[in-house]
Each structure stands twice: as C-alpha cells, then as structure tokens.
PDB file of N, CA and C in Angstrom:
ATOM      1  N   UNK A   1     -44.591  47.022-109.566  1.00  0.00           N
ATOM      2  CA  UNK A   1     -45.240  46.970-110.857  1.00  0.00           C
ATOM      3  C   UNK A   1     -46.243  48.106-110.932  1.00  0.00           C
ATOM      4  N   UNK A   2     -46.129  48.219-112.289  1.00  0.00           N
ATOM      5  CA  UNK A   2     -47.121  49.642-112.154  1.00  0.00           C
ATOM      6  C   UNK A   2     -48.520  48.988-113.071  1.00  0.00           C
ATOM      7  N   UNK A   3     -49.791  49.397-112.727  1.00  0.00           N
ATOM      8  CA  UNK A   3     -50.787  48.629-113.170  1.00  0.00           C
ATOM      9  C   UNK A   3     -51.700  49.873-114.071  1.00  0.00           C
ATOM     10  N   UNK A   4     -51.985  50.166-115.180  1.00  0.00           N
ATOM     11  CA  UNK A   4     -53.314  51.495-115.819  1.00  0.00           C
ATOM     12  C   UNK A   4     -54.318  50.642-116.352  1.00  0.00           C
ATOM     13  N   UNK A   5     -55.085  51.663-116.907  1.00  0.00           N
ATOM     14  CA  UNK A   5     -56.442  51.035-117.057  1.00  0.00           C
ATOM     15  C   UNK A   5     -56.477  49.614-117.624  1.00  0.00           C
ATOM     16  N   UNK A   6     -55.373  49.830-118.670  1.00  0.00           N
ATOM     17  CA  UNK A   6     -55.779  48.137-119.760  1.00  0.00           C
ATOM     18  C   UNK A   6     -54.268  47.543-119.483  1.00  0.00           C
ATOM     19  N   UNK A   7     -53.758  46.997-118.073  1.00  0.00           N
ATOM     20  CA  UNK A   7     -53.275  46.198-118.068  1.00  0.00           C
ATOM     21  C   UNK A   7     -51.886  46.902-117.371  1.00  0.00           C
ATOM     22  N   UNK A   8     -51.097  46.177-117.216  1.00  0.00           N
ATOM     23  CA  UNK A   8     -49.630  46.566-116.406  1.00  0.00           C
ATOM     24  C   UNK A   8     -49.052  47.508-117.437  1.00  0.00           C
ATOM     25  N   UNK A   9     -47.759  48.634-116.968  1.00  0.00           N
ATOM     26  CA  UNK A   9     -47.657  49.456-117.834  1.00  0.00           C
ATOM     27  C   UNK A   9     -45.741  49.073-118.285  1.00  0.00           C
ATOM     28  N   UNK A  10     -45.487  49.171-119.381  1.00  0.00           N
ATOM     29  CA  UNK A  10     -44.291  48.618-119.895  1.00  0.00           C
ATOM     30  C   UNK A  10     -42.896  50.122-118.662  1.00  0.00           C
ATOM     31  N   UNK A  11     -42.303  49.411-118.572  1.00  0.00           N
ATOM     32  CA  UNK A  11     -41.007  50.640-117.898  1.00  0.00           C
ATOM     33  C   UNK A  11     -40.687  51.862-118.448  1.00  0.00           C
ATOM     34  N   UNK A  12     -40.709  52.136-119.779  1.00  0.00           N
ATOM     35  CA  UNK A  12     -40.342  53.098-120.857  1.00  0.00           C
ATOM     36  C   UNK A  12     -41.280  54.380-121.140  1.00  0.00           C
ATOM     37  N   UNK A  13     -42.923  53.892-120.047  1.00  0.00           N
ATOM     38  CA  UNK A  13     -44.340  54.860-120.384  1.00  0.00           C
ATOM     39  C   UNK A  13     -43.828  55.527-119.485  1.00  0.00           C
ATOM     40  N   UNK A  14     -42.952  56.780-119.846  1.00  0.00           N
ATOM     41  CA  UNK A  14     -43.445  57.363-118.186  1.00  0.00           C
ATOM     42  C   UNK A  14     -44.286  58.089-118.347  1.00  0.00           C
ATOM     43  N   UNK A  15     -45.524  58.822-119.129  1.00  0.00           N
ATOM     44  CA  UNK A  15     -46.791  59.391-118.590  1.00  0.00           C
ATOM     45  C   UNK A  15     -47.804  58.201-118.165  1.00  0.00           C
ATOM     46  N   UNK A  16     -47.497  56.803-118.838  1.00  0.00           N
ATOM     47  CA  UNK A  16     -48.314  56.014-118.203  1.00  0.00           C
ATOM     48  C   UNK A  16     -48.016  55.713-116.905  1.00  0.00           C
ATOM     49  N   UNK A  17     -46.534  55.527-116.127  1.00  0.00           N
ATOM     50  CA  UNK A  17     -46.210  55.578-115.094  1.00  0.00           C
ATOM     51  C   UNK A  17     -46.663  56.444-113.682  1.00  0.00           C
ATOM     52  N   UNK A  18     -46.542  57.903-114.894  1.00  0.00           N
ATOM     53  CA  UNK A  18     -47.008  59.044-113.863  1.00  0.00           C
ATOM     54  C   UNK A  18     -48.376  59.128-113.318  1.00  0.00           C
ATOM     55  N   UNK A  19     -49.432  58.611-114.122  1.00  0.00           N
ATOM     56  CA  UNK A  19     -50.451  58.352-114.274  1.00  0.00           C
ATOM     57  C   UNK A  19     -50.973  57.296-113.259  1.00  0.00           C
ATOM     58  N   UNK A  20     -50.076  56.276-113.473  1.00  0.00           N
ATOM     59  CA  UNK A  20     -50.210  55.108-112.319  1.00  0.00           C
ATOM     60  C   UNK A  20     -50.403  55.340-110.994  1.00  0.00           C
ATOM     61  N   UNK A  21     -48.951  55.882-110.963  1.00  0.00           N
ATOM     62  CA  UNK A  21     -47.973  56.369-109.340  1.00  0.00           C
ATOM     63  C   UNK A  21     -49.644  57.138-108.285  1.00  0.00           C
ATOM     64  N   UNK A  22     -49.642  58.174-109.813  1.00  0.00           N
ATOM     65  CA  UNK A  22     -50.757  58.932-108.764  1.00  0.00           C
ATOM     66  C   UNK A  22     -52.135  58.583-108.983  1.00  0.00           C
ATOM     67  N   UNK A  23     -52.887  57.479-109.371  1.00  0.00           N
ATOM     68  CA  UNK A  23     -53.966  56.882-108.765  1.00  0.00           C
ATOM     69  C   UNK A  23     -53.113  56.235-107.943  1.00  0.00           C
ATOM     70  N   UNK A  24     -52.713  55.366-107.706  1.00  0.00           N
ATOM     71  CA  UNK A  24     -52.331  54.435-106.478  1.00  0.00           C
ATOM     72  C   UNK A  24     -51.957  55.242-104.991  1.00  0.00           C
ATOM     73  N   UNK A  25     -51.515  56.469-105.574  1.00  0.00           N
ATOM     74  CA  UNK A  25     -50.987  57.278-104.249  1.00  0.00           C
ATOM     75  C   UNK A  25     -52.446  57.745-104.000  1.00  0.00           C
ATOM     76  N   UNK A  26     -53.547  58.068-104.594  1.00  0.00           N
ATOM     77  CA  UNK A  26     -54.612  58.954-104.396  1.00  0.00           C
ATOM     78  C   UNK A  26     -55.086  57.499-103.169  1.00  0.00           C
ATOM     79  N   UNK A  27     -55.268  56.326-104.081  1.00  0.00           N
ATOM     80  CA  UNK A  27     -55.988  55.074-103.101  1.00  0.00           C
ATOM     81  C   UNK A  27     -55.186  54.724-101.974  1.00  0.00           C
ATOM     82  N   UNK A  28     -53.961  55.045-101.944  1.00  0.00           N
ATOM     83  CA  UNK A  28     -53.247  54.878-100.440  1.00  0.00           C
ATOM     84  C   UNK A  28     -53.518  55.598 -99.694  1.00  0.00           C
ATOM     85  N   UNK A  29     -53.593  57.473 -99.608  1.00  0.00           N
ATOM     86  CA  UNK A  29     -53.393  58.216 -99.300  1.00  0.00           C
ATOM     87  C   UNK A  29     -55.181  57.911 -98.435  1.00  0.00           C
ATOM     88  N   UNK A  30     -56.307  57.423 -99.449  1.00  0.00           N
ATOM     89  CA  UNK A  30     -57.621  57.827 -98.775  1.00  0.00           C
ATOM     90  C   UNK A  30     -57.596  56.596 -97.991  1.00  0.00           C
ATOM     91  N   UNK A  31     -57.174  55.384 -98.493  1.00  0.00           N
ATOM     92  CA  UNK A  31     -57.125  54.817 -97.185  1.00  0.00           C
ATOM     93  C   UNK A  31     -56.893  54.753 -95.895  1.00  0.00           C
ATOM     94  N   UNK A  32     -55.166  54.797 -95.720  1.00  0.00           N
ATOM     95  CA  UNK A  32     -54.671  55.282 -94.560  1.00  0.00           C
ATOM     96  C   UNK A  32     -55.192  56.624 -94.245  1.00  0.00           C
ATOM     97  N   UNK A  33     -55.843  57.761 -94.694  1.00  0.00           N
ATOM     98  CA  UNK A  33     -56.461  58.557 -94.273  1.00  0.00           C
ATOM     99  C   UNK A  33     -58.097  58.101 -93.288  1.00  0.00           C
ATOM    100  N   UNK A  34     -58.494  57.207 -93.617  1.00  0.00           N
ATOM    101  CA  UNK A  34     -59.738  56.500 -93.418  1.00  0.00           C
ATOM    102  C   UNK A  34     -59.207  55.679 -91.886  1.00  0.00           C
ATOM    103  N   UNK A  35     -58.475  55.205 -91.941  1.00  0.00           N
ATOM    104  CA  UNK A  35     -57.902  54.203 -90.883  1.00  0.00           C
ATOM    105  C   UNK A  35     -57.090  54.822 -89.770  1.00  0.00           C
ATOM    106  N   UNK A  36     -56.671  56.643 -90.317  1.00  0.00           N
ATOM    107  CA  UNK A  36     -55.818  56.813 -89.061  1.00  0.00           C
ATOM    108  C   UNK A  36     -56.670  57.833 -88.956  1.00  0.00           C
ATOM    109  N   UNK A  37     -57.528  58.404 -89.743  1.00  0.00           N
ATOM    110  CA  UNK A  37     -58.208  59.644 -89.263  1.00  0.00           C
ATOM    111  C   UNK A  37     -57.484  60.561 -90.058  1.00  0.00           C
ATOM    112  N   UNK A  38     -56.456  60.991 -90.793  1.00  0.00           N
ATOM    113  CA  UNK A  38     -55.853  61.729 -91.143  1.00  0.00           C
ATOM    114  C   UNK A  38     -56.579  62.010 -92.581  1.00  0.00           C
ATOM    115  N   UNK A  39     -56.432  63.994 -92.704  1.00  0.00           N
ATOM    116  CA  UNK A  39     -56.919  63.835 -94.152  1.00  0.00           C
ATOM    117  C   UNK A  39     -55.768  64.694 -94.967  1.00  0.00           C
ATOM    118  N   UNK A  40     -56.143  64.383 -95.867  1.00  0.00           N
ATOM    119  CA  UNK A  40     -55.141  65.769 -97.001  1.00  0.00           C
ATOM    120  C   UNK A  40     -56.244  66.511 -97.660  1.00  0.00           C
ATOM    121  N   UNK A  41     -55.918  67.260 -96.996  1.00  0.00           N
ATOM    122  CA  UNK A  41     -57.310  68.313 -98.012  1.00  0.00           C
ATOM    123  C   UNK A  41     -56.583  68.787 -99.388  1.00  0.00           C
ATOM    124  N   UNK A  42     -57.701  69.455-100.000  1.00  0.00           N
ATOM    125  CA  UNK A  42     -57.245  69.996-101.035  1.00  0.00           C
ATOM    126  C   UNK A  42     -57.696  69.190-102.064  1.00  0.00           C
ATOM    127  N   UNK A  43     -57.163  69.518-103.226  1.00  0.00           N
ATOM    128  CA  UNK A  43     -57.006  69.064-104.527  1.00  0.00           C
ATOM    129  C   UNK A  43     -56.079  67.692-104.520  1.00  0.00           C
ATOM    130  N   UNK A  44     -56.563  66.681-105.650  1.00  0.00           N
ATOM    131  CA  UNK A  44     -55.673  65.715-105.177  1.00  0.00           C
ATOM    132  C   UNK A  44     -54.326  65.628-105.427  1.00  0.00           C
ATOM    133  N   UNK A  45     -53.652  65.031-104.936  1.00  0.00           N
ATOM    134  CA  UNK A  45     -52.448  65.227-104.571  1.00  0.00           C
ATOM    135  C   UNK A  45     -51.849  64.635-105.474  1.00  0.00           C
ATOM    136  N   UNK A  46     -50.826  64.600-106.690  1.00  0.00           N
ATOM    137  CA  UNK A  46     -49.844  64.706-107.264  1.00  0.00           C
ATOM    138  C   UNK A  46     -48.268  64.449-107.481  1.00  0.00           C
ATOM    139  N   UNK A  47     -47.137  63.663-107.729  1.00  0.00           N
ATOM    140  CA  UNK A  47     -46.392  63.937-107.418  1.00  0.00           C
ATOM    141  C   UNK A  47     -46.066  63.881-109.630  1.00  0.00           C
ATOM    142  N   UNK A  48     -44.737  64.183-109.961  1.00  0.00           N
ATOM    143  CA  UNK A  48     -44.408  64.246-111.002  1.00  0.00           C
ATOM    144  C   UNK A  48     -43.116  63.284-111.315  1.00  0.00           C
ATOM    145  N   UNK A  49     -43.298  62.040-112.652  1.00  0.00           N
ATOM    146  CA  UNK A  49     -42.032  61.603-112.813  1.00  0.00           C
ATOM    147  C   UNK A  49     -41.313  62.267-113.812  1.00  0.00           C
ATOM    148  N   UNK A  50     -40.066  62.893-113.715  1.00  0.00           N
ATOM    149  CA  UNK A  50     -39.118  63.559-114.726  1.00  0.00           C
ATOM    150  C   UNK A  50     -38.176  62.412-115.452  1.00  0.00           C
ATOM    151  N   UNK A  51     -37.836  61.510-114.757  1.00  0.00           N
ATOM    152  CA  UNK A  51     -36.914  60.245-115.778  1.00  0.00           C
ATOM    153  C   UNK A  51     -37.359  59.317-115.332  1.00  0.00           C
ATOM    154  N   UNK A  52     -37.842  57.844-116.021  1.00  0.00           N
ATOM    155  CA  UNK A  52     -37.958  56.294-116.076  1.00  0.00           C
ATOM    156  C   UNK A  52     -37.435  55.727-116.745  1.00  0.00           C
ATOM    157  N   UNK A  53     -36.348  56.420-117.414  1.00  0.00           N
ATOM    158  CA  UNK A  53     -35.023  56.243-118.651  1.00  0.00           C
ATOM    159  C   UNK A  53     -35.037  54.157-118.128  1.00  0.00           C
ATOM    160  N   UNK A  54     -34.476  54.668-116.789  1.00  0.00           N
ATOM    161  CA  UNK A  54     -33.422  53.779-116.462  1.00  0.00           C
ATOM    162  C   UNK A  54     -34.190  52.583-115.349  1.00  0.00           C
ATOM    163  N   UNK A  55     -35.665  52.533-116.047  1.00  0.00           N
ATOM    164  CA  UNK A  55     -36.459  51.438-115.150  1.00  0.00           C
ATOM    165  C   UNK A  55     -36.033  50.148-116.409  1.00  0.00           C
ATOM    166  N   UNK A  56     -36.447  48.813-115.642  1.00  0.00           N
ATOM    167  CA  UNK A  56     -36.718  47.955-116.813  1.00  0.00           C
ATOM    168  C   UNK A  56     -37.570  47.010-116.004  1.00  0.00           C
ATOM    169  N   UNK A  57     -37.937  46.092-116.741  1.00  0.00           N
ATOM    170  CA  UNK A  57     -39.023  44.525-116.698  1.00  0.00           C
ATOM    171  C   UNK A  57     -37.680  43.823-116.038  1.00  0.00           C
ATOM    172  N   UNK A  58     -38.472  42.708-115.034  1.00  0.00           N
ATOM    173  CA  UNK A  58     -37.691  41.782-113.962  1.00  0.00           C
ATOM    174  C   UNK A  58     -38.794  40.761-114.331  1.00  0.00           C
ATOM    175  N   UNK A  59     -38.239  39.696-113.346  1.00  0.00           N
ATOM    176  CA  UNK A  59     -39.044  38.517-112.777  1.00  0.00           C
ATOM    177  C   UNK A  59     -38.950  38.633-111.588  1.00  0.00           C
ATOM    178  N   UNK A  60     -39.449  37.838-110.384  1.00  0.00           N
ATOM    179  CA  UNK A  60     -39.326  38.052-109.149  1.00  0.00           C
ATOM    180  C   UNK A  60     -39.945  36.476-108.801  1.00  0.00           C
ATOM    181  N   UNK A  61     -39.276  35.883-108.152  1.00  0.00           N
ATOM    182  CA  UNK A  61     -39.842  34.536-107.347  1.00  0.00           C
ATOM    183  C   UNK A  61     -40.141  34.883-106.412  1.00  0.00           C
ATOM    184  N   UNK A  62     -42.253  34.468-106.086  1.00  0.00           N
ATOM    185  CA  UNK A  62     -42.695  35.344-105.097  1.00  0.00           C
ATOM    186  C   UNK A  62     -43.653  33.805-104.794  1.00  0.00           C
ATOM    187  N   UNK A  63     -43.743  32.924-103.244  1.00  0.00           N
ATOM    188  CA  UNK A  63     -44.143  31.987-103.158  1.00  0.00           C
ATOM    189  C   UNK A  63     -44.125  30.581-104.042  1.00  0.00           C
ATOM    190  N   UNK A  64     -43.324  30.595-104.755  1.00  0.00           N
ATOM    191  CA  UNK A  64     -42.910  29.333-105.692  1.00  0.00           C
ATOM    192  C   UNK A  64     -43.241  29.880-106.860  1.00  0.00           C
ATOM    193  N   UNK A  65     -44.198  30.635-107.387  1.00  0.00           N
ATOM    194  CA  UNK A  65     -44.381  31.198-108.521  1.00  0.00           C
ATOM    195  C   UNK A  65     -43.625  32.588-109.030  1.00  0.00           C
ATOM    196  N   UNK A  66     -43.924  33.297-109.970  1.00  0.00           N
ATOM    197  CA  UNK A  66     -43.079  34.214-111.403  1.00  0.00           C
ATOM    198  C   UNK A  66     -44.045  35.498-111.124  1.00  0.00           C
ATOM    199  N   UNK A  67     -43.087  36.463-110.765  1.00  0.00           N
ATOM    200  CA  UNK A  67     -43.972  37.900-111.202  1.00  0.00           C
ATOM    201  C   UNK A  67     -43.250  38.782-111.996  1.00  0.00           C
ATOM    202  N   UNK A  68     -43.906  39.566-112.935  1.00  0.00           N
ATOM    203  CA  UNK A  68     -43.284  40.545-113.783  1.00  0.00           C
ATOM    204  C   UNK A  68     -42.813  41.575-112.691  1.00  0.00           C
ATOM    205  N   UNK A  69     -41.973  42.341-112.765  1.00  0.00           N
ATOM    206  CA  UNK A  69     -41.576  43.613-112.074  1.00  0.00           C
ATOM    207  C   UNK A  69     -40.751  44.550-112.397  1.00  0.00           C
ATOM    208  N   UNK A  70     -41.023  45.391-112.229  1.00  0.00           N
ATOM    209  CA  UNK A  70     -40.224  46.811-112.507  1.00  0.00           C
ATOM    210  C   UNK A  70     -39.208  47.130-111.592  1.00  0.00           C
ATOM    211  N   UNK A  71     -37.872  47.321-112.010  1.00  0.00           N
ATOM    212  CA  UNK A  71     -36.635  47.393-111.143  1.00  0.00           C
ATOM    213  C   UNK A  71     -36.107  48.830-111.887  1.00  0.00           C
ATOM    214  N   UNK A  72     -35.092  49.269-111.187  1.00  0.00           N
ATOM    215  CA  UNK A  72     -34.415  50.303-111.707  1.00  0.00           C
ATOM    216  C   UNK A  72     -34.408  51.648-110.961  1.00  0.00           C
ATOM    217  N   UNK A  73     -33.987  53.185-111.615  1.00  0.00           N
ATOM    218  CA  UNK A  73     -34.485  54.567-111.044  1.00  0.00           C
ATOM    219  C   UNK A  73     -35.474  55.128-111.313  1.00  0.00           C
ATOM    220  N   UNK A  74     -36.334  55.217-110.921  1.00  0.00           N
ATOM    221  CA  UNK A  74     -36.534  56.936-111.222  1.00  0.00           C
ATOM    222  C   UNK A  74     -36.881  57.861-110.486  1.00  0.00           C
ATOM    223  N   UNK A  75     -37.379  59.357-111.298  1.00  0.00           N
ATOM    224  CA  UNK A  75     -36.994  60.884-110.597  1.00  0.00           C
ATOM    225  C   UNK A  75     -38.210  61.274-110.426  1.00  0.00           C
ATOM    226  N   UNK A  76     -38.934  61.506-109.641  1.00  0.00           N
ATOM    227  CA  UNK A  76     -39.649  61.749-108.928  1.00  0.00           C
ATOM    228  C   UNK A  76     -39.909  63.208-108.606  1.00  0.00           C
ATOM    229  N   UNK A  77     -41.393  63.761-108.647  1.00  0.00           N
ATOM    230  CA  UNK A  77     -41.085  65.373-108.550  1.00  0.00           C
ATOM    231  C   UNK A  77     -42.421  65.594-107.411  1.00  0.00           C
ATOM    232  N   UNK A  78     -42.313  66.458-106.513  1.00  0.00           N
ATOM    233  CA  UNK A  78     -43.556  66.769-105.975  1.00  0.00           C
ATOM    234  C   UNK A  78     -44.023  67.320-104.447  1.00  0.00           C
ATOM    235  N   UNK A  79     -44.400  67.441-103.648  1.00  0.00           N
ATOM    236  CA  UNK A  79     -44.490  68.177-102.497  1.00  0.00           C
ATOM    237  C   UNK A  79     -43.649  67.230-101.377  1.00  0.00           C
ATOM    238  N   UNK A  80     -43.077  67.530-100.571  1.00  0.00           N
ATOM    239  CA  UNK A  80     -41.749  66.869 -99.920  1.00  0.00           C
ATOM    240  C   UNK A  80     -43.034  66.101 -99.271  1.00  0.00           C
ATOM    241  N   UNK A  81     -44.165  66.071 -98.424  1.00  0.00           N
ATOM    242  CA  UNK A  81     -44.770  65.515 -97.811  1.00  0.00           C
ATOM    243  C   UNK A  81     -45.309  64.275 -98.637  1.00  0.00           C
ATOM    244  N   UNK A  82     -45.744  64.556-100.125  1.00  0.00           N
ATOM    245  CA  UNK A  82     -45.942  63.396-101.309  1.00  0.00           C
ATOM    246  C   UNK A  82     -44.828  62.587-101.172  1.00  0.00           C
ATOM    247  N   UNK A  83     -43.830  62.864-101.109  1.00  0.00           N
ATOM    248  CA  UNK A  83     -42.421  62.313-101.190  1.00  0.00           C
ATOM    249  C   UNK A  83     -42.180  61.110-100.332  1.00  0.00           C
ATOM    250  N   UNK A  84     -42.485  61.772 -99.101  1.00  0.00           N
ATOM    251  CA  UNK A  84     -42.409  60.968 -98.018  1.00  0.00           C
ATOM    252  C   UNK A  84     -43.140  60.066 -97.893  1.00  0.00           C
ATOM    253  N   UNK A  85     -44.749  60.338 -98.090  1.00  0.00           N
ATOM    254  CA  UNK A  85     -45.639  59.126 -98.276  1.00  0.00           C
ATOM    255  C   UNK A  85     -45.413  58.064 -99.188  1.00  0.00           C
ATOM    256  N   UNK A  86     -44.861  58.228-100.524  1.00  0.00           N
ATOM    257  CA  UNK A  86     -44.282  57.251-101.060  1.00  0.00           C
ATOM    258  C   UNK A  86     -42.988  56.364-100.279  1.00  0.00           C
ATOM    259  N   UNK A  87     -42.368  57.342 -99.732  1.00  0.00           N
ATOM    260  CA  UNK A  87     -41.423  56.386 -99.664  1.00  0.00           C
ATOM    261  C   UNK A  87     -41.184  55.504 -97.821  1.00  0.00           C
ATOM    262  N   UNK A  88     -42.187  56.174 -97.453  1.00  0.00           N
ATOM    263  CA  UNK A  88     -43.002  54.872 -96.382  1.00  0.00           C
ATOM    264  C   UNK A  88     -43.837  54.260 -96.401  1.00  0.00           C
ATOM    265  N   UNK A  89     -44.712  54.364 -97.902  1.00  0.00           N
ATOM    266  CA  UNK A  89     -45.908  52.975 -98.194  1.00  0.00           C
ATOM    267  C   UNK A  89     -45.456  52.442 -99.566  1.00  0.00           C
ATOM    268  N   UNK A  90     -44.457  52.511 -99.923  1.00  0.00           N
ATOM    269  CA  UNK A  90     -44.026  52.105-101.077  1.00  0.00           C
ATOM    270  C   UNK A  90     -44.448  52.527-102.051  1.00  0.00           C
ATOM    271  N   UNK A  91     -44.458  52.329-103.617  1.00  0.00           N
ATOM    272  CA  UNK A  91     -44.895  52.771-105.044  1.00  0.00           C
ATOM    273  C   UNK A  91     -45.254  51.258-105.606  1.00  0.00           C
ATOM    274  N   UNK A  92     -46.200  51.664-106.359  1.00  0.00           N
ATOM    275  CA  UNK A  92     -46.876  51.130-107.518  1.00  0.00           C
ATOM    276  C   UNK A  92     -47.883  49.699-106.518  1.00  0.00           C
ATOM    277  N   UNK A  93     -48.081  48.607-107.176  1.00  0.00           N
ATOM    278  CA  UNK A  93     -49.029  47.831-106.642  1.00  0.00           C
ATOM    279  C   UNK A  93     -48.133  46.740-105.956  1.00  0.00           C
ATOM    280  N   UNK A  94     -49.015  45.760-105.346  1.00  0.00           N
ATOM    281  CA  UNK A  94     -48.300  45.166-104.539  1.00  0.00           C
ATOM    282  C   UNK A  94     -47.782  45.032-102.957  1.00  0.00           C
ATOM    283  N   UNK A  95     -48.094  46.638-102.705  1.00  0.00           N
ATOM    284  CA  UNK A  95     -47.351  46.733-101.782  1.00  0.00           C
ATOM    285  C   UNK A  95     -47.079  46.118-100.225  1.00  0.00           C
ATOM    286  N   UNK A  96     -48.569  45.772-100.686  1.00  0.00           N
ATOM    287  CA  UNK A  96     -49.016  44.917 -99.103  1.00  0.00           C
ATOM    288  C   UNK A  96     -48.148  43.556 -99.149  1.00  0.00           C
ATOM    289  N   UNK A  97     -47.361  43.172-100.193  1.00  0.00           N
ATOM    290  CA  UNK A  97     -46.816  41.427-100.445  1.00  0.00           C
ATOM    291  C   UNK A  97     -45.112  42.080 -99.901  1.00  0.00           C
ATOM    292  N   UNK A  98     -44.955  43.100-100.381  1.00  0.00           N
ATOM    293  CA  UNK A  98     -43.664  43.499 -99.706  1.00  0.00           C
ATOM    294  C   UNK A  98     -42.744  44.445-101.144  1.00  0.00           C
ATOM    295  N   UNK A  99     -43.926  44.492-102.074  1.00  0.00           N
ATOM    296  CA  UNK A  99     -42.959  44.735-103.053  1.00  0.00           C
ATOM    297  C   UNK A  99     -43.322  46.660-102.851  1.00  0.00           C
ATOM    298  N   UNK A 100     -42.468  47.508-104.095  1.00  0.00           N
ATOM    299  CA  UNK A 100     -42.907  48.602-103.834  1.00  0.00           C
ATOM    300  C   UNK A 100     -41.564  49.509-103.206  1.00  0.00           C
ATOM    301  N   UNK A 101     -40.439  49.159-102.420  1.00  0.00           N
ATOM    302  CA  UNK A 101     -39.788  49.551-101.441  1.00  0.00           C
ATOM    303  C   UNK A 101     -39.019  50.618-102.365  1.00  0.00           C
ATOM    304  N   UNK A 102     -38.939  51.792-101.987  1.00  0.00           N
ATOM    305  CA  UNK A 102     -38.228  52.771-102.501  1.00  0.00           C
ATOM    306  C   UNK A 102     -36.796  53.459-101.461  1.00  0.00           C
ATOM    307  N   UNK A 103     -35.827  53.572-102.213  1.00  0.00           N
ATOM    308  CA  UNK A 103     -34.791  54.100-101.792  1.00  0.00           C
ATOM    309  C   UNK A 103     -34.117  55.499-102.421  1.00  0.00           C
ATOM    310  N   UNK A 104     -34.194  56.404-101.552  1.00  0.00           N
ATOM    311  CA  UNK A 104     -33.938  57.616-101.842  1.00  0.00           C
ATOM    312  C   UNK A 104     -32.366  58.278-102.358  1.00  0.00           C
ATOM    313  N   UNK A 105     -31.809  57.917-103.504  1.00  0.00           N
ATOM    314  CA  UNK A 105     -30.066  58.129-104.326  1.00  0.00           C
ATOM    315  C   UNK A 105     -29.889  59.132-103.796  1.00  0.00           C
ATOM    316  N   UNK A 106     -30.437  60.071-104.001  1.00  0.00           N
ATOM    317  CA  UNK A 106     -29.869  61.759-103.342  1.00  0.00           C
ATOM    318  C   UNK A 106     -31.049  62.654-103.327  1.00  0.00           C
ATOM    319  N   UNK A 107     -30.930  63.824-102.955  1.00  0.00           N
ATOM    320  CA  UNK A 107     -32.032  64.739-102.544  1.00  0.00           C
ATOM    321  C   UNK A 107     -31.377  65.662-103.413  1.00  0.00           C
ATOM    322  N   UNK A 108     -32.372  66.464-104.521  1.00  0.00           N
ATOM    323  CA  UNK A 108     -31.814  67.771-104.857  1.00  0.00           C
ATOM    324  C   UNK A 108     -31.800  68.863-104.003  1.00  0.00           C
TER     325      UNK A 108
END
C-alpha cells in the first residue's frame, strides 16, 4: 500500500505513487543506514515510476481482519543500487508485516 500526506494513495496516482515510493525509500534507506552503519551520501536518493497503468486496489486477509492493497506492475526507473534496495526491503508501507515483496518481470 502506498500511504501520502492525506491518506493512502488510489493505484492510478502515479506522481502520487512516485512521491510515496521515495519518502518511504528515503525512511528505509536512513534507517538501515543507522543500524548497519552504512550511508548513501549525496542528494537524496530517487528512483522514478514510468507505468502504474496496470496496479489496482485488493483486499488482503491479514490476522482475521481486511486490508486495502495494491497488487499489480509497475516500471520503475532509477540507479541500479536504488533498484536493488527496493527490491530487498520491499516497496510502499507495511513492510515489516510481510507485505511490500517485489518481483523483478525483466530487466531492460
């Protein structure tokens, strides 16, 4: 699920998406930076979504109860090392419950 300022963001925003992705990556990134010692210097780090065409709204049975969720593709743009961090701490919120898991369709 992707979460912005006033509330969860519908599948179809992708600048609200893009927007999301990278606060959440900025708060992952300083965390696990904090906890392993590791930093990313620079400017903050960035990645870009090009299609969310093909996301949509789910439900998910998560402990006996209902969560909204975002299922589907999308395209993803940004420094191969951004890349990677997403797709070993997962995307959007949640991630610590198990949700988030990204799978990579093809590599351009």
């Amino acid at each position: 699920m992707f979460r912005g300022r006033d509330g969860y963001i519908g599948a179809g925003d992708r600048e609200g998406i893009e927007e999301a992705i990278n606060v959440h990556l900025q708060k992952k990134m300083s965390f696990w930076g904090r906890q392993c010692g590791e930093t990313w210097g620079g400017a903050p780090a960035r990645v870009g979504v090009e299609d969310c065409s093909r996301l949509r709204k789910g439900v998910c049975q998560h402990y006996g109860g209902k969560l909204t969720t975002v299922q589907g593709e999308i395209v993803l743009t940004g420094k191969p090392e951004l890349l990677q961090f997403i797709y070993d701490f997962g995307l959007g919120v949640r991630g610590g419950q198990g949700f988030g898991l990204v799978e990579v369709l093809n590599r351009a």
